[in-house]
C-alpha atoms as a PDB file:
ATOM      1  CA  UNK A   1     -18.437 -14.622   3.762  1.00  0.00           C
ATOM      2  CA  UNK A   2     -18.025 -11.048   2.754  1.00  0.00           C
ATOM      3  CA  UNK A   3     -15.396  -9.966   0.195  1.00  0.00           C
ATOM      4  CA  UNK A   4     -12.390  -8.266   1.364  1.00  0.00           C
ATOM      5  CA  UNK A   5     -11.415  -5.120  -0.683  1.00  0.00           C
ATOM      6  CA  UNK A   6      -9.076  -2.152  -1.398  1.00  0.00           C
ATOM      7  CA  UNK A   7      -9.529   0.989  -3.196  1.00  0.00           C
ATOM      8  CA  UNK A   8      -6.755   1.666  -5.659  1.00  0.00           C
ATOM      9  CA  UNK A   9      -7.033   5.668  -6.241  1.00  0.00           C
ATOM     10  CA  UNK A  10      -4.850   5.956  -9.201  1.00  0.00           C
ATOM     11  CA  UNK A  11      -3.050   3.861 -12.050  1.00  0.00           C
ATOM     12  CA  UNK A  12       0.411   4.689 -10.271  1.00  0.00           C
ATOM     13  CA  UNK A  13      -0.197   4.296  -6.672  1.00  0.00           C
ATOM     14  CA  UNK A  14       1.718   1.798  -5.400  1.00  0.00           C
ATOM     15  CA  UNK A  15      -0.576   0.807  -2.245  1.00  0.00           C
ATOM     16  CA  UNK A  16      -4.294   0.172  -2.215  1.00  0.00           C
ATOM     17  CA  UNK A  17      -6.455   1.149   0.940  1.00  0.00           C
ATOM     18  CA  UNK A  18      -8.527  -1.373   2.568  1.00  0.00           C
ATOM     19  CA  UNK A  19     -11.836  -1.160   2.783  1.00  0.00           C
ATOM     20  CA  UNK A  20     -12.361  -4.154   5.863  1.00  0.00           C
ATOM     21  CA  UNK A  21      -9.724  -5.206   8.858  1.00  0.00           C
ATOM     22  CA  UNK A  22      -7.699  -8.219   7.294  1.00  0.00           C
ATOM     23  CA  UNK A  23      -5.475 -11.320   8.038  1.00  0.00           C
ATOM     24  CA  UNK A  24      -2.474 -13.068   7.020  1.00  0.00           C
ATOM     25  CA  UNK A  25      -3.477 -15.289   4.241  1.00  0.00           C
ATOM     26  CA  UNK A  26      -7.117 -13.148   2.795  1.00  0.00           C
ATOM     27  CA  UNK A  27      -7.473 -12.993  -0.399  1.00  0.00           C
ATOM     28  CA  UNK A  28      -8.123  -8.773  -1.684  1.00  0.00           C
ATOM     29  CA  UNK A  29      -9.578  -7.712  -4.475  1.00  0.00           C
ATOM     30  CA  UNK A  30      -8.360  -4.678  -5.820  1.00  0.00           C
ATOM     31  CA  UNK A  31     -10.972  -1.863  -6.903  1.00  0.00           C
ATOM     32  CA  UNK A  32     -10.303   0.731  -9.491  1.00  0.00           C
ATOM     33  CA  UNK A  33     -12.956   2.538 -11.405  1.00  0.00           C
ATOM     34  CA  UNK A  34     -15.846   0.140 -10.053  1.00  0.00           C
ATOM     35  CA  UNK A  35     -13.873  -2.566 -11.483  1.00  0.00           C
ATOM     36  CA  UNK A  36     -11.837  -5.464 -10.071  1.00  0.00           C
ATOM     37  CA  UNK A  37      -8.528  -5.476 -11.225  1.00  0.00           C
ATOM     38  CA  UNK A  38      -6.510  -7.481  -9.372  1.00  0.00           C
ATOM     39  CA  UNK A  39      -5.954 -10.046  -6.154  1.00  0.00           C
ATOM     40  CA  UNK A  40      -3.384 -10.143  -3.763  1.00  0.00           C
ATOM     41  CA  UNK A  41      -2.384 -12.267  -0.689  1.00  0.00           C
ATOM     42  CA  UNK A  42      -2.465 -10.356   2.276  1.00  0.00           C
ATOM     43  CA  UNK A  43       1.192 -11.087   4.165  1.00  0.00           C
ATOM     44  CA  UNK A  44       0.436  -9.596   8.034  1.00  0.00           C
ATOM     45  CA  UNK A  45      -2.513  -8.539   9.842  1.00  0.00           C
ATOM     46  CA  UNK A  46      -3.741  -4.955   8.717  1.00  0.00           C
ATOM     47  CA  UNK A  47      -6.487  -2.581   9.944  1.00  0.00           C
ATOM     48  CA  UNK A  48      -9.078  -1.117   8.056  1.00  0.00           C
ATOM     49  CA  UNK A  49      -8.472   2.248   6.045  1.00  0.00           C
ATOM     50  CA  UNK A  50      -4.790   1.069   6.201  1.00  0.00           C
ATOM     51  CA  UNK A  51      -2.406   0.774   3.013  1.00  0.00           C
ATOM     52  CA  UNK A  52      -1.248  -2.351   1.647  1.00  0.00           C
ATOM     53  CA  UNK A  53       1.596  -3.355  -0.807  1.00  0.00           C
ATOM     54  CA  UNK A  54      -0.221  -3.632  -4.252  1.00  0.00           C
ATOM     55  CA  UNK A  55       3.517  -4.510  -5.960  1.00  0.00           C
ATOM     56  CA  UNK A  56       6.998  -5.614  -4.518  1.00  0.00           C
ATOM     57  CA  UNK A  57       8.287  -2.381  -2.908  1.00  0.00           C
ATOM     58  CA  UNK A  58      12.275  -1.653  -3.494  1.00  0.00           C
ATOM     59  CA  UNK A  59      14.402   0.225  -0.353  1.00  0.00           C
ATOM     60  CA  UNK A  60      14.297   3.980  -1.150  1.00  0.00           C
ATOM     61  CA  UNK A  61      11.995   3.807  -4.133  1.00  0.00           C
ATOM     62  CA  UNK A  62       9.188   6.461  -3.897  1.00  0.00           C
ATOM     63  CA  UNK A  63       5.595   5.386  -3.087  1.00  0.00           C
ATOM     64  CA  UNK A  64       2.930   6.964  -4.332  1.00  0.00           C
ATOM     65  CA  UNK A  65      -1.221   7.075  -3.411  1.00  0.00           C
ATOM     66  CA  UNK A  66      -3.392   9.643  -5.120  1.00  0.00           C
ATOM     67  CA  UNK A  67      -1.062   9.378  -8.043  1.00  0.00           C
ATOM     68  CA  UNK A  68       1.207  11.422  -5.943  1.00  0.00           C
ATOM     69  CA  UNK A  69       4.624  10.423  -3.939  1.00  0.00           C
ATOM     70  CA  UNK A  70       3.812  10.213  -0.005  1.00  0.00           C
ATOM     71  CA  UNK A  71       7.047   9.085   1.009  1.00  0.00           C
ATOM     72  CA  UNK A  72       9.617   6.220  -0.148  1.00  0.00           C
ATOM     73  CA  UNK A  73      10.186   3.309   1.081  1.00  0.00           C
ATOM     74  CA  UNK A  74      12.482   2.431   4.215  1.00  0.00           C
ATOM     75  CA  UNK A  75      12.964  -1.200   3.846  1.00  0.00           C
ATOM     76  CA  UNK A  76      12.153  -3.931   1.192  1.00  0.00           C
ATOM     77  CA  UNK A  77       7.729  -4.163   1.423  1.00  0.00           C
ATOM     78  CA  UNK A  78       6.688  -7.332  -0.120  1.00  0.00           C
ATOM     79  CA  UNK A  79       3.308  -7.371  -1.980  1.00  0.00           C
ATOM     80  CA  UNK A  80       0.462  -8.173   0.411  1.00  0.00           C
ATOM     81  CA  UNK A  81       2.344  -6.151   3.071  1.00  0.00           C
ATOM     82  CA  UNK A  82       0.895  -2.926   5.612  1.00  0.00           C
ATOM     83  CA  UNK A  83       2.549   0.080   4.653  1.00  0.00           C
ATOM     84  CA  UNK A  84       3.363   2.262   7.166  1.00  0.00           C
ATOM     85  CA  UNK A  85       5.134   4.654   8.883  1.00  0.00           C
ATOM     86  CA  UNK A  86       7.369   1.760  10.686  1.00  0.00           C
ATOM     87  CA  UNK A  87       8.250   1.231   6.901  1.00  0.00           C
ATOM     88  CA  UNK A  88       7.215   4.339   4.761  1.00  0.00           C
ATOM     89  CA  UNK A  89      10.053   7.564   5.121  1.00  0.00           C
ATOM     90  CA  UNK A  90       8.663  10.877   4.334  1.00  0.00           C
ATOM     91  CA  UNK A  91       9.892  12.296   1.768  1.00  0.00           C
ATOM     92  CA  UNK A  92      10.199  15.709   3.616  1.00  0.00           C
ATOM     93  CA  UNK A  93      12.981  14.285   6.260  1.00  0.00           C
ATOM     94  CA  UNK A  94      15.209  13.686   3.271  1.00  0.00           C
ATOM     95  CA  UNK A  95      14.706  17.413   1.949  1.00  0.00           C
ATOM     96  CA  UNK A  96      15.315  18.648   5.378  1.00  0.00           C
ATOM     97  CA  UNK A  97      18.606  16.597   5.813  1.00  0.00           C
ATOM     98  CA  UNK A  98      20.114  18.557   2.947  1.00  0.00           C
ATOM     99  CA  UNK A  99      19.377  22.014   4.033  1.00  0.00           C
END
């Protein structure tokens, strides 16, 4: 069997990108710095290349990848969880609404 894992980019980032296709129930190994740091439950099924929940994900709070904020989040994302844009906002609408 071959071991499922995501690439964590940076310290911060809240969501890890997968490196295979996986299924309710995997077990991931999370990658940073050639290193495995971590292991999470995967929660739904999720494509490869596709972000998943490192940490418990609170409505609103910011999410970043690349150490950067890419958009916060619309609804509670548990751990293990895709992140997408069915529950990632971008950051940008919210600007825009102000203007």
């Amino acid at each position: 069997m071959n071991k499922k894992q995501a690439l964590l980019i940076h310290r911060k980032d809240h969501v890890a990108t997968l490196l295979c296709p996986v299924a309710p129930g995997d077990r991931v190994t999370i990658i940073h710095n050639k290193s495995e740091i971590d292991q999470i439950t995967v929660r739904e099924t999720i494509d490869v290349y596709h972000k998943i929940a490192i940490q418990d994900i609170q409505p609103m709070q910011p999410v970043n990848k690349y150490g950067e904020v890419i958009g916060r989040a619309g609804k509670f994302i548990k751990k293990g969880q895709w992140v997408h844009v069915f529950n990632l906002e971008s950051v940008m609408n919210h600007e825009n609404k102000r203007l």
